[in-house]
PDB file of N, CA and C in Angstrom:
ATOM      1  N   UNK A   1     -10.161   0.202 -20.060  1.00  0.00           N
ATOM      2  CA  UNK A   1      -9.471   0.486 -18.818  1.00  0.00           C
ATOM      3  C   UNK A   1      -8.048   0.968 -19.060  1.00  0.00           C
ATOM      4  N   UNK A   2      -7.263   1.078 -20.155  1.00  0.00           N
ATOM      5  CA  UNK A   2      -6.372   1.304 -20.587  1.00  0.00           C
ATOM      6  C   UNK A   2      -6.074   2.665 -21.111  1.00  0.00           C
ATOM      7  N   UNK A   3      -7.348   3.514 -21.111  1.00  0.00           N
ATOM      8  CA  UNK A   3      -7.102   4.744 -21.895  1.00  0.00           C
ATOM      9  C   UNK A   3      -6.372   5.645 -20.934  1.00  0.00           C
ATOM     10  N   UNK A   4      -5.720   6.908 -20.999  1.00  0.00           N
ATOM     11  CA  UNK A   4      -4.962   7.824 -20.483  1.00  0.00           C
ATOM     12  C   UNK A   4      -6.415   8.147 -19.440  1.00  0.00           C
ATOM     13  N   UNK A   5      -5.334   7.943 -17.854  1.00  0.00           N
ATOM     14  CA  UNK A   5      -6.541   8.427 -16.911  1.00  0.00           C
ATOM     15  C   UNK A   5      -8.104   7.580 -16.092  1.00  0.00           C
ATOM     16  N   UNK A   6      -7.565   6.609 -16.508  1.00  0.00           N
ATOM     17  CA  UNK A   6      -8.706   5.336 -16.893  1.00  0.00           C
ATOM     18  C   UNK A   6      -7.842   4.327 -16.011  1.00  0.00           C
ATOM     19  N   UNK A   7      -8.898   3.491 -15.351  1.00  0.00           N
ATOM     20  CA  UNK A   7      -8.331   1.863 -15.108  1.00  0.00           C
ATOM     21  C   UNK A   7      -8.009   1.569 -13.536  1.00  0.00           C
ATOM     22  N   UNK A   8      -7.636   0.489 -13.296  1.00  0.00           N
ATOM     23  CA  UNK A   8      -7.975   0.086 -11.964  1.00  0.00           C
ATOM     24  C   UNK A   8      -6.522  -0.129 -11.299  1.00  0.00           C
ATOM     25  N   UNK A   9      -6.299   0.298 -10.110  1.00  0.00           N
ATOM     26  CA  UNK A   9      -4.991   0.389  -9.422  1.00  0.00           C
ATOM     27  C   UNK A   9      -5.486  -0.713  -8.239  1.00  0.00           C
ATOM     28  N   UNK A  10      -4.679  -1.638  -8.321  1.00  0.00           N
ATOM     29  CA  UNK A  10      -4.662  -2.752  -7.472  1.00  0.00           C
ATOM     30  C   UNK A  10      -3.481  -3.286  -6.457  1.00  0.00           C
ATOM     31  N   UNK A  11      -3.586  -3.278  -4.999  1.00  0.00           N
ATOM     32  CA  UNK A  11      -2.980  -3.540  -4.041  1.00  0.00           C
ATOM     33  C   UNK A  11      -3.266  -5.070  -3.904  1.00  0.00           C
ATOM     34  N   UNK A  12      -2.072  -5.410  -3.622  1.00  0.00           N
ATOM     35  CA  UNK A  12      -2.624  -6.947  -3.146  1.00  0.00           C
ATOM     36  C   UNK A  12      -1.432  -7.157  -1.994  1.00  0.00           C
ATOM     37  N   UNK A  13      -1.585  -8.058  -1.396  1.00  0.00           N
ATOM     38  CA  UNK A  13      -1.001  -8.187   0.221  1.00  0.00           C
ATOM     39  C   UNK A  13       0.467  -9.175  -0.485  1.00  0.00           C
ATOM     40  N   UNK A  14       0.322 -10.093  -1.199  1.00  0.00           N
ATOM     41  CA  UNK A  14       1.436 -10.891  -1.653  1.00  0.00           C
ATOM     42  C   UNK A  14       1.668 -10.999  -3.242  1.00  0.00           C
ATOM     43  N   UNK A  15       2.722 -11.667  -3.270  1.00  0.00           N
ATOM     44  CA  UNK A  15       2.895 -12.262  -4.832  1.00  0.00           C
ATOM     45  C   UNK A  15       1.819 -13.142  -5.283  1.00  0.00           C
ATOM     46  N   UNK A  16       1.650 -14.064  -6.056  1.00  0.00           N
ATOM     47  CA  UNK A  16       0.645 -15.057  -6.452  1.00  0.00           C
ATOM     48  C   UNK A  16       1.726 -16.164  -5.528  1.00  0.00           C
ATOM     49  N   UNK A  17       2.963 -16.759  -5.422  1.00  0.00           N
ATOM     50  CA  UNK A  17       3.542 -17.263  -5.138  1.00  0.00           C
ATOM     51  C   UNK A  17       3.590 -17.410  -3.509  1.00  0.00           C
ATOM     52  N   UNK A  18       3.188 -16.641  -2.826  1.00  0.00           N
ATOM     53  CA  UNK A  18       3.325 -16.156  -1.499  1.00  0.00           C
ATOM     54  C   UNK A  18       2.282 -16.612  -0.456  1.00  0.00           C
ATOM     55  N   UNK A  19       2.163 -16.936   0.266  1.00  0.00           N
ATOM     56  CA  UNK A  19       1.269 -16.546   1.416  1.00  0.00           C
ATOM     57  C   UNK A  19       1.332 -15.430   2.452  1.00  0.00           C
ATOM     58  N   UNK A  20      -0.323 -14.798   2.482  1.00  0.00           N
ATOM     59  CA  UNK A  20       0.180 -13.199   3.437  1.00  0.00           C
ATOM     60  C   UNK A  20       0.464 -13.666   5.118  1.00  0.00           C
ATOM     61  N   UNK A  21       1.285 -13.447   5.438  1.00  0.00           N
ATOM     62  CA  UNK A  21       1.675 -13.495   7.131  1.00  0.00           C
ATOM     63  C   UNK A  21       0.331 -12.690   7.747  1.00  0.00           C
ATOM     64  N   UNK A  22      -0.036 -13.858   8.357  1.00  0.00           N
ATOM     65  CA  UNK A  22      -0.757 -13.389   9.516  1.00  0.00           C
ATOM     66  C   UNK A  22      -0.507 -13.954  11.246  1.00  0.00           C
ATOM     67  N   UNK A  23      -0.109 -12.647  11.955  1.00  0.00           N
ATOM     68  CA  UNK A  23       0.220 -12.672  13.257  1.00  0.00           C
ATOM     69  C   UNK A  23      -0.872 -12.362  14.525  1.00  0.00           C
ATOM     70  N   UNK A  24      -0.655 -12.964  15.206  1.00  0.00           N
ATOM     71  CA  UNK A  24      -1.726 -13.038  16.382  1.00  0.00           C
ATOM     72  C   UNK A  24      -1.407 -11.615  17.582  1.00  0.00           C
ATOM     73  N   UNK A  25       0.068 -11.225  16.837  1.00  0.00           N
ATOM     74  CA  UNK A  25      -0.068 -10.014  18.109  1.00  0.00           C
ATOM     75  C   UNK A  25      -0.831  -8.992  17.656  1.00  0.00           C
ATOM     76  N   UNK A  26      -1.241  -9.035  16.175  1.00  0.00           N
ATOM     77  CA  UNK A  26      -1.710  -7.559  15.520  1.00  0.00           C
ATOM     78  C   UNK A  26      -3.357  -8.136  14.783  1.00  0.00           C
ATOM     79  N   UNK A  27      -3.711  -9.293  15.470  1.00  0.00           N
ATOM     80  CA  UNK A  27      -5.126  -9.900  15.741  1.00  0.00           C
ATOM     81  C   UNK A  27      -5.466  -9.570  13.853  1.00  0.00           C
ATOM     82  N   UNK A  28      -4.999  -9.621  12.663  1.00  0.00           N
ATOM     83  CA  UNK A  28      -5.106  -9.370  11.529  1.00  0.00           C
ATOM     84  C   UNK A  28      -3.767  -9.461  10.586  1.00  0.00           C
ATOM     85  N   UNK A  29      -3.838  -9.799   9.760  1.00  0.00           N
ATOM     86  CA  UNK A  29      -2.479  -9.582   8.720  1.00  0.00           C
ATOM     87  C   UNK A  29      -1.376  -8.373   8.417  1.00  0.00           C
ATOM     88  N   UNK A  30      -0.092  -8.921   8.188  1.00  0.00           N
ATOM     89  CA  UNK A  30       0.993  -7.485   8.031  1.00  0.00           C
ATOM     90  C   UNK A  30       0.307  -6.495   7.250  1.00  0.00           C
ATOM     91  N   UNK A  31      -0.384  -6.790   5.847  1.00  0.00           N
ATOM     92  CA  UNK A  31      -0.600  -5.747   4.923  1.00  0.00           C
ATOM     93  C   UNK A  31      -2.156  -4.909   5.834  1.00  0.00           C
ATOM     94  N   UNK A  32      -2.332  -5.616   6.112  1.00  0.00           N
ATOM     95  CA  UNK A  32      -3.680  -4.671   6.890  1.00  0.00           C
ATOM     96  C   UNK A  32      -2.936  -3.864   7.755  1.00  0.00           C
ATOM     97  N   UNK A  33      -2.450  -3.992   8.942  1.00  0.00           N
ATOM     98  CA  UNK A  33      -1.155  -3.562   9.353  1.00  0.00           C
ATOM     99  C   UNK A  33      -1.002  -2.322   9.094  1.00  0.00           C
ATOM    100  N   UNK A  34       0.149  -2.752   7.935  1.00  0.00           N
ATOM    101  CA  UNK A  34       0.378  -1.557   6.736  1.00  0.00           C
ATOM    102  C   UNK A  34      -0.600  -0.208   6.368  1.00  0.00           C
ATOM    103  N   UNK A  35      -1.752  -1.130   6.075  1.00  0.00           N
ATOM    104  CA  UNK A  35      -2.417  -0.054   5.417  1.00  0.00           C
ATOM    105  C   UNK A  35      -2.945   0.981   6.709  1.00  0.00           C
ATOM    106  N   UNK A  36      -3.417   0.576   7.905  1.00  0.00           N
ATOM    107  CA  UNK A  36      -3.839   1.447   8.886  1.00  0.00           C
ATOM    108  C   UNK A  36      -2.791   2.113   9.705  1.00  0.00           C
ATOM    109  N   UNK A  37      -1.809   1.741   9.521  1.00  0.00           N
ATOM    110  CA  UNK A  37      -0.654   2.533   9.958  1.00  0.00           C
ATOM    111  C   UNK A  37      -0.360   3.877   8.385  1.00  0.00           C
ATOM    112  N   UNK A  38      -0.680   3.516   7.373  1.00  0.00           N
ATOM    113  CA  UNK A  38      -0.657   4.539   6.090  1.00  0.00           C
ATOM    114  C   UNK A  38      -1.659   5.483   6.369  1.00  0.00           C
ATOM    115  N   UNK A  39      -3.366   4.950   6.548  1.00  0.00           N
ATOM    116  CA  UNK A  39      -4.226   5.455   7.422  1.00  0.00           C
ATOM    117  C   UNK A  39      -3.906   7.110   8.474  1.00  0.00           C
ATOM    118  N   UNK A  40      -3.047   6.070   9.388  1.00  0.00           N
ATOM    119  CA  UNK A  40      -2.708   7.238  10.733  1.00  0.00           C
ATOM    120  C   UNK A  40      -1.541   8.583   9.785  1.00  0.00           C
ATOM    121  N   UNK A  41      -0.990   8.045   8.761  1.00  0.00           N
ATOM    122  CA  UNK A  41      -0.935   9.459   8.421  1.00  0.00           C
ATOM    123  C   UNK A  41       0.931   8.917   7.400  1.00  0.00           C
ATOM    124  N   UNK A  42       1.256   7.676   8.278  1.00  0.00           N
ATOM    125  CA  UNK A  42       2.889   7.486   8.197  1.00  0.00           C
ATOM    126  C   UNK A  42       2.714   7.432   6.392  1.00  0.00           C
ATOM    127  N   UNK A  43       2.146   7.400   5.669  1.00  0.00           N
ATOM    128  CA  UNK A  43       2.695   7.249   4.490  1.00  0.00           C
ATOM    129  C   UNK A  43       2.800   8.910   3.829  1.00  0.00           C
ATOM    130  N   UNK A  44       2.497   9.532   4.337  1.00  0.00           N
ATOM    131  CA  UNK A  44       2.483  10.903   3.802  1.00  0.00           C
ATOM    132  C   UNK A  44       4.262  11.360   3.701  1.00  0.00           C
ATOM    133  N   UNK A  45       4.699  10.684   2.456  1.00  0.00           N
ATOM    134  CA  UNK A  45       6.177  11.285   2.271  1.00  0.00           C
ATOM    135  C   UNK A  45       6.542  12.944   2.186  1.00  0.00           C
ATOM    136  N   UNK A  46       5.501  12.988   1.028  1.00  0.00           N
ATOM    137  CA  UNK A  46       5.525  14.356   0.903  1.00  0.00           C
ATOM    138  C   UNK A  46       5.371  15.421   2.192  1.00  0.00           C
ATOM    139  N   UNK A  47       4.306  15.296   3.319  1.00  0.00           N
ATOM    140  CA  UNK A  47       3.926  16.213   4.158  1.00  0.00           C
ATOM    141  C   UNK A  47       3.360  16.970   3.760  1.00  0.00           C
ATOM    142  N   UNK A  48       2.316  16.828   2.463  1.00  0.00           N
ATOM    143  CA  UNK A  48       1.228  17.419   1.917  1.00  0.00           C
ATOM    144  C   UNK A  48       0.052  17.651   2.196  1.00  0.00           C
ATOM    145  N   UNK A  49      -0.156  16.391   3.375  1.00  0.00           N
ATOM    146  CA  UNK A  49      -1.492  16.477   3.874  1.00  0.00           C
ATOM    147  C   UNK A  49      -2.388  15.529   3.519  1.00  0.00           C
ATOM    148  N   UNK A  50      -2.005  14.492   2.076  1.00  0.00           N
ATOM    149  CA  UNK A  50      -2.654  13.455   1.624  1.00  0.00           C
ATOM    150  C   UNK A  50      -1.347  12.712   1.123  1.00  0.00           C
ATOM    151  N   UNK A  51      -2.500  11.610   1.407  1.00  0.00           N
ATOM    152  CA  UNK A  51      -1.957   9.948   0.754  1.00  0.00           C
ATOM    153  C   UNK A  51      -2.211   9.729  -0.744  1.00  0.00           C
ATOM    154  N   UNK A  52      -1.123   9.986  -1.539  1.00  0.00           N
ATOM    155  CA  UNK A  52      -1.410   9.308  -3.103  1.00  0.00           C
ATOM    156  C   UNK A  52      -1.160   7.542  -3.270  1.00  0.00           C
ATOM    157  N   UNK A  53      -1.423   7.148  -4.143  1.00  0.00           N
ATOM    158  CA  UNK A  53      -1.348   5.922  -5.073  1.00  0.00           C
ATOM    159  C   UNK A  53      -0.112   5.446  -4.605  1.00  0.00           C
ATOM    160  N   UNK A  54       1.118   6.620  -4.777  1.00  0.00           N
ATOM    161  CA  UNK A  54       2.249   6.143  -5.148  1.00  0.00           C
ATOM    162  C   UNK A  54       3.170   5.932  -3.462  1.00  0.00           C
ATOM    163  N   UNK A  55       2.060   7.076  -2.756  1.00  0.00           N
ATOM    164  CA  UNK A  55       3.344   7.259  -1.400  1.00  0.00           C
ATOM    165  C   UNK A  55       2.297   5.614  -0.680  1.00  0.00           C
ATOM    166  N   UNK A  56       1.615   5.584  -0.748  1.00  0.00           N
ATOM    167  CA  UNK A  56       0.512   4.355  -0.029  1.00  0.00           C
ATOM    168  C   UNK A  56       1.621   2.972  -0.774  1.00  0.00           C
ATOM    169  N   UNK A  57       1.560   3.060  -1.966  1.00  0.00           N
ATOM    170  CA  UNK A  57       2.509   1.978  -2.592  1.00  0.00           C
ATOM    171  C   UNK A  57       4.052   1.822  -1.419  1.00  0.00           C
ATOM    172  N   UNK A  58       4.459   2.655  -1.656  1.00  0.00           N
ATOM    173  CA  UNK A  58       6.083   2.351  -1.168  1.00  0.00           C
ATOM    174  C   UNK A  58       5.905   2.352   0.176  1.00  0.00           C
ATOM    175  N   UNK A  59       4.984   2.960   1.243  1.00  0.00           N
ATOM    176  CA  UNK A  59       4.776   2.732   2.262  1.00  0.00           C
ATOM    177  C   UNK A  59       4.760   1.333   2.869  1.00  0.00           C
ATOM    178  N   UNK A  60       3.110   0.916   1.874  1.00  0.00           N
ATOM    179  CA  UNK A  60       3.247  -0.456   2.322  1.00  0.00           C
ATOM    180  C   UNK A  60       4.053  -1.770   2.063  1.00  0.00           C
ATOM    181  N   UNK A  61       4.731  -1.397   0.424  1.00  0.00           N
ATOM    182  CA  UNK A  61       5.449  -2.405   0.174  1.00  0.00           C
ATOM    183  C   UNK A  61       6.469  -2.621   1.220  1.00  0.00           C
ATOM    184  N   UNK A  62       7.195  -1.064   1.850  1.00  0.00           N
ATOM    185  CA  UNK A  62       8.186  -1.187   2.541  1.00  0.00           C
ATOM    186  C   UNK A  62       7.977  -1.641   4.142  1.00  0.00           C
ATOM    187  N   UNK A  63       6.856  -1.388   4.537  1.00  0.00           N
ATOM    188  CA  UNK A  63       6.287  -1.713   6.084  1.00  0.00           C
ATOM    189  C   UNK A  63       5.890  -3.124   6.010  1.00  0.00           C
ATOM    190  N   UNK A  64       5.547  -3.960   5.033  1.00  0.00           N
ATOM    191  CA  UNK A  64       5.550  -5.456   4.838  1.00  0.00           C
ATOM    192  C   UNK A  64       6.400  -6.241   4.940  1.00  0.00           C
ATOM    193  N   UNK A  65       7.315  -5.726   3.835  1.00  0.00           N
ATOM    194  CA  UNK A  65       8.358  -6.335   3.651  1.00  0.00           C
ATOM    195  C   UNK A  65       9.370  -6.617   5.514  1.00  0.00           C
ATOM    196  N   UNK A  66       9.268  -4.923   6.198  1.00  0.00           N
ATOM    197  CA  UNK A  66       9.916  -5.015   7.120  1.00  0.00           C
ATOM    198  C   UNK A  66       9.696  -5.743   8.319  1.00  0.00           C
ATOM    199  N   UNK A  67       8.404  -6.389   8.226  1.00  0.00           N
ATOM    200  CA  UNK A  67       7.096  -6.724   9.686  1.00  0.00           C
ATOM    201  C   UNK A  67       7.364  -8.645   9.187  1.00  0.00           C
ATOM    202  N   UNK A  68       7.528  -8.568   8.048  1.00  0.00           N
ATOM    203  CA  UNK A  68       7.689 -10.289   7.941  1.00  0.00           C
ATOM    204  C   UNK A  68       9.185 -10.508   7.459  1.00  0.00           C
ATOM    205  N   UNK A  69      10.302  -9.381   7.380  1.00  0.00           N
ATOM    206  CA  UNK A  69      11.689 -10.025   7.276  1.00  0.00           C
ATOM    207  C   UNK A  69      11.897 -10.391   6.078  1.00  0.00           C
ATOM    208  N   UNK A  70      11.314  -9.655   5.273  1.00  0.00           N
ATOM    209  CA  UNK A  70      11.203 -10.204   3.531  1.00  0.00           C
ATOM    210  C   UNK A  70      10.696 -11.054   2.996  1.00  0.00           C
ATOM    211  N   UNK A  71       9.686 -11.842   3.670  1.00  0.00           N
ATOM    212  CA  UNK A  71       8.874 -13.336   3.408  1.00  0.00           C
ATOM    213  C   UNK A  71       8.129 -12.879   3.179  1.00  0.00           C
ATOM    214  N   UNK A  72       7.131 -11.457   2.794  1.00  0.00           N
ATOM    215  CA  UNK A  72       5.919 -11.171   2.019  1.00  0.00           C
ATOM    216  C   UNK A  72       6.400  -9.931   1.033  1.00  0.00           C
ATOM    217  N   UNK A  73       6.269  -9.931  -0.109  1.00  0.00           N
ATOM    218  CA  UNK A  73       6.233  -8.835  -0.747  1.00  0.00           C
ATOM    219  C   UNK A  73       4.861  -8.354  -1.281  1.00  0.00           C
ATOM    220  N   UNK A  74       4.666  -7.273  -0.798  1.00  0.00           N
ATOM    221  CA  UNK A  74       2.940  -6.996  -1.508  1.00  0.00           C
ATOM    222  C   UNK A  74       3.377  -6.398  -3.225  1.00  0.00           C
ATOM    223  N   UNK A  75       2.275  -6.535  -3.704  1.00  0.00           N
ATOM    224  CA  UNK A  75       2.563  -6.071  -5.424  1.00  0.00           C
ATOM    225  C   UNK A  75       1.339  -4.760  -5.712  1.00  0.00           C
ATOM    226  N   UNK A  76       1.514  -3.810  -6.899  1.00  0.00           N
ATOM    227  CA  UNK A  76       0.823  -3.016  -6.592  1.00  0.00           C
ATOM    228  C   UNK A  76       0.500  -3.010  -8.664  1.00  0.00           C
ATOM    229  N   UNK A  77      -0.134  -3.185  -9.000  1.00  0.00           N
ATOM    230  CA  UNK A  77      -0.779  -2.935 -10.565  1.00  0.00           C
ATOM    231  C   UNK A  77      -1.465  -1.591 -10.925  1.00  0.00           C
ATOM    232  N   UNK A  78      -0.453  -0.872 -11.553  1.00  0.00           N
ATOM    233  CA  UNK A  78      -1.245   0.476 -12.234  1.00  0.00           C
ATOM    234  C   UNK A  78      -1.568   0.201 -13.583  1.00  0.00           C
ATOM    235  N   UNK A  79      -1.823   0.965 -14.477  1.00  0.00           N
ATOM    236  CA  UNK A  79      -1.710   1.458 -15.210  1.00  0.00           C
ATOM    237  C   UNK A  79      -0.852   2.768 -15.825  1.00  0.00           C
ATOM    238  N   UNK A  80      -0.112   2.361 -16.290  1.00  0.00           N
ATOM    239  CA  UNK A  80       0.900   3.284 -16.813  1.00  0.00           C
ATOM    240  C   UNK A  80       0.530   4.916 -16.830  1.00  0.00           C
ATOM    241  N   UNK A  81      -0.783   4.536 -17.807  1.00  0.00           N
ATOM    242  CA  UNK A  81      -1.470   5.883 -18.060  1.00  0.00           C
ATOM    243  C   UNK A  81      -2.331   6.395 -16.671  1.00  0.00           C
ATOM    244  N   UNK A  82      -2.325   5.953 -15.420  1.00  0.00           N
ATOM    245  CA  UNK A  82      -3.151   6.158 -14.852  1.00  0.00           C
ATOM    246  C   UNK A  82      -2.415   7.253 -13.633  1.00  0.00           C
ATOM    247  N   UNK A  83      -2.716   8.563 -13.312  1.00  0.00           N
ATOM    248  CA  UNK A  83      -2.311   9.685 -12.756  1.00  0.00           C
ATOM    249  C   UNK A  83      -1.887   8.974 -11.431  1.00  0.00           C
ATOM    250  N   UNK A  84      -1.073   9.683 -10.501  1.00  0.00           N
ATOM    251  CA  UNK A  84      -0.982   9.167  -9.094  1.00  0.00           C
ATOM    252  C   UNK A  84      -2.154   9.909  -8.572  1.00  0.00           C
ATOM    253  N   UNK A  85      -2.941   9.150  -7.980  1.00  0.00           N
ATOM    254  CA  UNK A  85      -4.169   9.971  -7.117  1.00  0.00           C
ATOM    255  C   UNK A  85      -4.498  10.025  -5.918  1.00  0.00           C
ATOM    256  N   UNK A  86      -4.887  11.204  -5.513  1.00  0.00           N
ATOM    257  CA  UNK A  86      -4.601  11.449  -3.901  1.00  0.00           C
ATOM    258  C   UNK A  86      -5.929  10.732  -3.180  1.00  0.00           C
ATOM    259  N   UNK A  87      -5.737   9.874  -2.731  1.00  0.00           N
ATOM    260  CA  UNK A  87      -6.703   8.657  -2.006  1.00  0.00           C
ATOM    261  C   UNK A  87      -7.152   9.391  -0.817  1.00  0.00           C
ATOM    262  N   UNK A  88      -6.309   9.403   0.107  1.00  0.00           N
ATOM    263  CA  UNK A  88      -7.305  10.077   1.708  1.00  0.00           C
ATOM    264  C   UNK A  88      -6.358  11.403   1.804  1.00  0.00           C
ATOM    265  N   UNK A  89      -6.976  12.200   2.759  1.00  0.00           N
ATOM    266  CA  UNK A  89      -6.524  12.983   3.826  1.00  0.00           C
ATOM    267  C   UNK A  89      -5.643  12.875   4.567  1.00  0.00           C
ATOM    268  N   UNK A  90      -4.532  12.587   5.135  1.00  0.00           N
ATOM    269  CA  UNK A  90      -3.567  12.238   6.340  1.00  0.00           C
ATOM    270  C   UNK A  90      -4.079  13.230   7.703  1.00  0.00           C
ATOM    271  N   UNK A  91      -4.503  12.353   8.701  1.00  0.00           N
ATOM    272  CA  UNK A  91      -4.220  13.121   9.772  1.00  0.00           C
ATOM    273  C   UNK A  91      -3.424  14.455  10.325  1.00  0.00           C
ATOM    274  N   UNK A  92      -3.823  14.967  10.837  1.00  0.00           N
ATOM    275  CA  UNK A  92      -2.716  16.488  11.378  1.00  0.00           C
ATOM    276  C   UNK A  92      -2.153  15.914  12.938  1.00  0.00           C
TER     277      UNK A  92
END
């Protein structure tokens, strides 16, 4: 899983240390949240038209962080060698 191009990119909602905030106005957790608001298109920094690895990363770390006041940090595990890759489509 380590070779150039190879290996598993992992999102997770908190630290190991953490518990994920879950709120009753959004009937599901901040990082879910996150991710379907990345979904509707908001993580597209570039305005390329797709969601990579990297813009989905800072999206959600930063839309977490902002929805619980800094009491959740999500963590994100690449692989060094592993390309940024364009995950979905973004909405028009």
């Amino acid at each position: 899983m380590a070779k150039a191009g190879q290996g598993a990119v992992v999102f997770a909602s908190s630290t190991g240390s953490q518990v994920s905030v879950e709120l009753d106005e959004f009937k599901h957790g901040t990082f879910t949240k996150a991710l379907l608001e990345s979904l509707d298109g908001k993580a597209d920094y570039t305005k390329d038209g797709v969601i990579s690895t990297s813009e989905l990363d800072v999206f959600v770390s930063q839309r977490v962080k902002e929805l619980t006041n800094g009491e959740q940090m999500p963590t994100t595990v690449k692989p060094d060698t592993t390309p940024d890759l364009r995950l979905f489509v973004a909405p028009k």
